[in-house]
N, C-alpha and C. Protein backbone atom coordinates (compact mmCIF):
# COMPACT_ATOMS: atom_id res chain seq x y z
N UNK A 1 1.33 -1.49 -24.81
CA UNK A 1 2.18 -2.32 -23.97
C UNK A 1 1.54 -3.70 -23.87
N UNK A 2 2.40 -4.76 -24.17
CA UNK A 2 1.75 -6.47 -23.80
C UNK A 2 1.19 -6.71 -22.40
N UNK A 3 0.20 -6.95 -22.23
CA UNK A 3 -0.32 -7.22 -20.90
C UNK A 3 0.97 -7.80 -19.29
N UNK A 4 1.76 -8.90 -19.72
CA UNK A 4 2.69 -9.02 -19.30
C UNK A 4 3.69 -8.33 -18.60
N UNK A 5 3.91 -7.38 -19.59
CA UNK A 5 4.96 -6.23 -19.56
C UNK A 5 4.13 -5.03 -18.84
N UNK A 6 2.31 -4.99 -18.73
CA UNK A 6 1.49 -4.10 -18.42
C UNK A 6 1.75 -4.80 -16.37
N UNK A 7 1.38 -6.02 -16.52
CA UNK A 7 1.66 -5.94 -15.29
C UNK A 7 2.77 -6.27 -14.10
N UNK A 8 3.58 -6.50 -15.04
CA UNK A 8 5.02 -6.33 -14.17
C UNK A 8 4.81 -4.73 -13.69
N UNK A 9 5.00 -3.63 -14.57
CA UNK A 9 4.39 -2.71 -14.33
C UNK A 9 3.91 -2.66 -13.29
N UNK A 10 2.56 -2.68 -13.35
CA UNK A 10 1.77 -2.68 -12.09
C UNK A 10 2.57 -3.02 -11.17
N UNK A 11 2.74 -3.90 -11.15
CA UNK A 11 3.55 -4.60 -9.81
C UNK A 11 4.51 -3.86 -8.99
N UNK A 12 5.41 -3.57 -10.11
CA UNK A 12 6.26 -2.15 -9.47
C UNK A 12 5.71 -1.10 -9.28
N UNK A 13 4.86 -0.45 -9.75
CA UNK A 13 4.36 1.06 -9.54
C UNK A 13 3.79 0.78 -7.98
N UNK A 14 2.86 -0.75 -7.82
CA UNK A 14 2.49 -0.95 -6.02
C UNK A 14 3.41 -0.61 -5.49
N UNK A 15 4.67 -1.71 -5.75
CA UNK A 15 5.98 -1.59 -4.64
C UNK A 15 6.38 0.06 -4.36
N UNK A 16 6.08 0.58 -5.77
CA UNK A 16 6.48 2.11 -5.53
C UNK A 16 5.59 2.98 -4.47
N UNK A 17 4.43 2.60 -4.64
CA UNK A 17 2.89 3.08 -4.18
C UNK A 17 2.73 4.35 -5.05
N UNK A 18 3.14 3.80 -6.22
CA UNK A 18 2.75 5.29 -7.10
C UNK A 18 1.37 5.14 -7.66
N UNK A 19 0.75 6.18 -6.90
CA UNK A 19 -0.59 6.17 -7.05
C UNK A 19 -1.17 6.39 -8.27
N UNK A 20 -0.38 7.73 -8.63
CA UNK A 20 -0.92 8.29 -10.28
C UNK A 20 -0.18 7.39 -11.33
N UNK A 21 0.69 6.64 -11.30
CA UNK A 21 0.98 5.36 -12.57
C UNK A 21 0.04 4.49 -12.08
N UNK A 22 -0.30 4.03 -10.68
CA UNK A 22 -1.32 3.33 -10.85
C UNK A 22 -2.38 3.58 -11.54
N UNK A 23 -3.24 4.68 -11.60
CA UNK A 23 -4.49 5.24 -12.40
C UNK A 23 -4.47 5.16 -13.76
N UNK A 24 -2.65 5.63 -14.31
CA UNK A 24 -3.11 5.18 -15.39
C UNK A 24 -2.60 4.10 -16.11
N UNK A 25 -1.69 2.99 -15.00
CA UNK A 25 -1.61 1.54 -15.74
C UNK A 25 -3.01 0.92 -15.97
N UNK A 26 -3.47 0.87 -14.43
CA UNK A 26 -4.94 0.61 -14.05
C UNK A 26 -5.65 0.93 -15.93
N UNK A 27 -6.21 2.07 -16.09
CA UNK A 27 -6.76 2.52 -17.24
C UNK A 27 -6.33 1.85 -18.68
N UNK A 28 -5.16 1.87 -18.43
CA UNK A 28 -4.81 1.08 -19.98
C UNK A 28 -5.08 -0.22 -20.19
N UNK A 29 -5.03 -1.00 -18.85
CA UNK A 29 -5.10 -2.71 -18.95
C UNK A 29 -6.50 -2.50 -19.28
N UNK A 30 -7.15 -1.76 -18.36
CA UNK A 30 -9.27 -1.81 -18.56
C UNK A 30 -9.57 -1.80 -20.45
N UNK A 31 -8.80 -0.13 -20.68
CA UNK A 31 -8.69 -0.05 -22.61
C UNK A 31 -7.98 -1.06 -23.08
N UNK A 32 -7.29 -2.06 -23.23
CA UNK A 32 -6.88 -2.88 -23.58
C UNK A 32 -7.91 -4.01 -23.32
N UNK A 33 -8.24 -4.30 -22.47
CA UNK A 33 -9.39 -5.38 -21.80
C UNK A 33 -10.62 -5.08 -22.91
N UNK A 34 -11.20 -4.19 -23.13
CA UNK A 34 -11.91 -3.69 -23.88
C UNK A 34 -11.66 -3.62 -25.20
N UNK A 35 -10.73 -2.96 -25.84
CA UNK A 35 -10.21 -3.73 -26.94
C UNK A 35 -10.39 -5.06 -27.42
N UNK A 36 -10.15 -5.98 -26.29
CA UNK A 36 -10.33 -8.10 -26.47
C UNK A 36 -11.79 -8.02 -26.42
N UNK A 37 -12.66 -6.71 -26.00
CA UNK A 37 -14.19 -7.38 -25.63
C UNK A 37 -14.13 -8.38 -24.91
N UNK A 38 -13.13 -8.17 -23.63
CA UNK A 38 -13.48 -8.91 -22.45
C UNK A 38 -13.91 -8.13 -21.25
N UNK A 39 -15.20 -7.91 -21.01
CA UNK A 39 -15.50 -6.54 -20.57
C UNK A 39 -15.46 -7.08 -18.51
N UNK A 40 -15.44 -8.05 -18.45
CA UNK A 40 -15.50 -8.40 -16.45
C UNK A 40 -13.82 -8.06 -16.81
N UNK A 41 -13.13 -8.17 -17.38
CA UNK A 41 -11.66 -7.69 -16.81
C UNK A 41 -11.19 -6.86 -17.10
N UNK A 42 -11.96 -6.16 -18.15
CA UNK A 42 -12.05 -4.52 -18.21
C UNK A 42 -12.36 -3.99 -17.21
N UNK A 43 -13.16 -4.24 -16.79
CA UNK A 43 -14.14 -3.29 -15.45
C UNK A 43 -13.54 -3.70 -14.35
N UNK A 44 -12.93 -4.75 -13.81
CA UNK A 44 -11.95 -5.39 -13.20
C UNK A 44 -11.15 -4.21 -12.77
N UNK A 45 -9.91 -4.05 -14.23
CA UNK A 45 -8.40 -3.15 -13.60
C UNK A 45 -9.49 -1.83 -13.93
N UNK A 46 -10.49 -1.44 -14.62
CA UNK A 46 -11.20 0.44 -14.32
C UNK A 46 -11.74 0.61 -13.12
N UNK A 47 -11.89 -0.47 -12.27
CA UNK A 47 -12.14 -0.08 -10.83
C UNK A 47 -11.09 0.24 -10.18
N UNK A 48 -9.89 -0.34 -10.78
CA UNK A 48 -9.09 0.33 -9.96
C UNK A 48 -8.01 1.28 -10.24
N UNK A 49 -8.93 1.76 -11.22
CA UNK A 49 -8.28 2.61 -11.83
C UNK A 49 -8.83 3.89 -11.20
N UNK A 50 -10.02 3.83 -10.86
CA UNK A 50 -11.11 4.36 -10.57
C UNK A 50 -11.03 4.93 -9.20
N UNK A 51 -10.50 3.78 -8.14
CA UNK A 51 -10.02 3.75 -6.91
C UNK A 51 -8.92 4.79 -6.92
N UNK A 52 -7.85 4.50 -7.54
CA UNK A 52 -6.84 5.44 -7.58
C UNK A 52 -6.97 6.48 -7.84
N UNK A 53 -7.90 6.79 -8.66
CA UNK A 53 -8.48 8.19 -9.43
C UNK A 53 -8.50 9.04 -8.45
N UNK A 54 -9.45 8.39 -7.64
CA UNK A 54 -10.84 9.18 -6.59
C UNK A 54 -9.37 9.36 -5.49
N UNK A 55 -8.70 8.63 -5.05
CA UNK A 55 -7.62 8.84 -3.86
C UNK A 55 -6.68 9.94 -4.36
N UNK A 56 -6.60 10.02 -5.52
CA UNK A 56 -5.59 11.32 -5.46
C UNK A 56 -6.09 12.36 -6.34
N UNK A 57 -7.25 12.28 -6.42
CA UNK A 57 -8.23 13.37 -7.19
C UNK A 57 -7.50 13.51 -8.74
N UNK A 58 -7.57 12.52 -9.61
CA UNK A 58 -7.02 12.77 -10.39
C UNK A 58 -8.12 13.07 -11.76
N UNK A 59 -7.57 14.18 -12.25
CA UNK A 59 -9.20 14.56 -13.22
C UNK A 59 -9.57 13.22 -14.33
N UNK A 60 -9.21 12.11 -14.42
CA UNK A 60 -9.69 11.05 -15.35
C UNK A 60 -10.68 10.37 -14.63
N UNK A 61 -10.75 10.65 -13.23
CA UNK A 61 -12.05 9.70 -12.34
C UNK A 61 -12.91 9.80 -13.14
N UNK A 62 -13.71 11.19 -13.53
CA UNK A 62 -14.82 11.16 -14.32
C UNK A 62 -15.02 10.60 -15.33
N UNK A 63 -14.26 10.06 -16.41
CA UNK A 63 -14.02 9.63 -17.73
C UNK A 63 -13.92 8.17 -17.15
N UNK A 64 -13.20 7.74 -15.84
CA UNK A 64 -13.23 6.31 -15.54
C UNK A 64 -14.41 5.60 -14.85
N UNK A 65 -15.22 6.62 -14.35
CA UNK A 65 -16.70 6.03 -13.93
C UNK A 65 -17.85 6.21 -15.10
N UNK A 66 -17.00 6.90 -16.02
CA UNK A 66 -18.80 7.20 -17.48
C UNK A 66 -18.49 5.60 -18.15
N UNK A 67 -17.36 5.47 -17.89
CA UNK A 67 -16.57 3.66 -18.81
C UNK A 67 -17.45 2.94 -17.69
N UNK A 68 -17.27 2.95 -16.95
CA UNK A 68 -17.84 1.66 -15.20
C UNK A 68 -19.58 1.62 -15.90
N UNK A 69 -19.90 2.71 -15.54
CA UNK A 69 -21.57 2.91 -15.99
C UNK A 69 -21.77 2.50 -16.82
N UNK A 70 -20.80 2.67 -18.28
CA UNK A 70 -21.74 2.10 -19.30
C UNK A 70 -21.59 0.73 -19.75
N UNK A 71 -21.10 0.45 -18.26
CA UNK A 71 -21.17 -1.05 -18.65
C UNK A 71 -21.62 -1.72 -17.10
N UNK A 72 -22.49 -0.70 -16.84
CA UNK A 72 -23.78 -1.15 -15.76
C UNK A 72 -22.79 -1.86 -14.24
N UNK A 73 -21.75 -1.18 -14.05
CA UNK A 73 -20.64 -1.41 -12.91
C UNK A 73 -20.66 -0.09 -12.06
N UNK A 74 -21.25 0.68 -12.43
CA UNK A 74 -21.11 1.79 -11.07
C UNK A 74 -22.58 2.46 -11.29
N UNK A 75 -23.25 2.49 -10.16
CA UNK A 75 -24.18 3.14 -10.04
C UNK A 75 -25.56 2.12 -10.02
């Protein structure tokens, strides 16, 4: 998805308060961010991807904090 089109997205899934599209719009902009090797706005939307994770226990938290760590952002 074009970043653009990623966060209109976002935007609506807030208005929605859909938590679990948040986690994993959140996640794709971070893999996409990462993709550009722009890693502060990667780690940026995986925090809050991360956030969302942990609020609705969603099993990718773990996979979204080993990404945070290895890039010296959590822990």
């Amino acid at each position: 998805m074009e970043l653009k089109a990623l966060d209109e997205t976002l935007l609506a899934a807030h208005a929605a308060q859909d938590k679990s599209m948040l986690v994993s719009l959140y996640h794709q902009a971070g893999d996409h961010m990462l993709d550009l090797g722009n890693i502060d706005a990667a780690c940026f939307y995986l925090t809050h991807a991360y956030i969302f994770a942990l609020d609705t226990n969603d099993p990718s938290a773990g996979a979204i904090h080993r990404i945070l760590a290895s890039h010296g952002r959590e822990e």
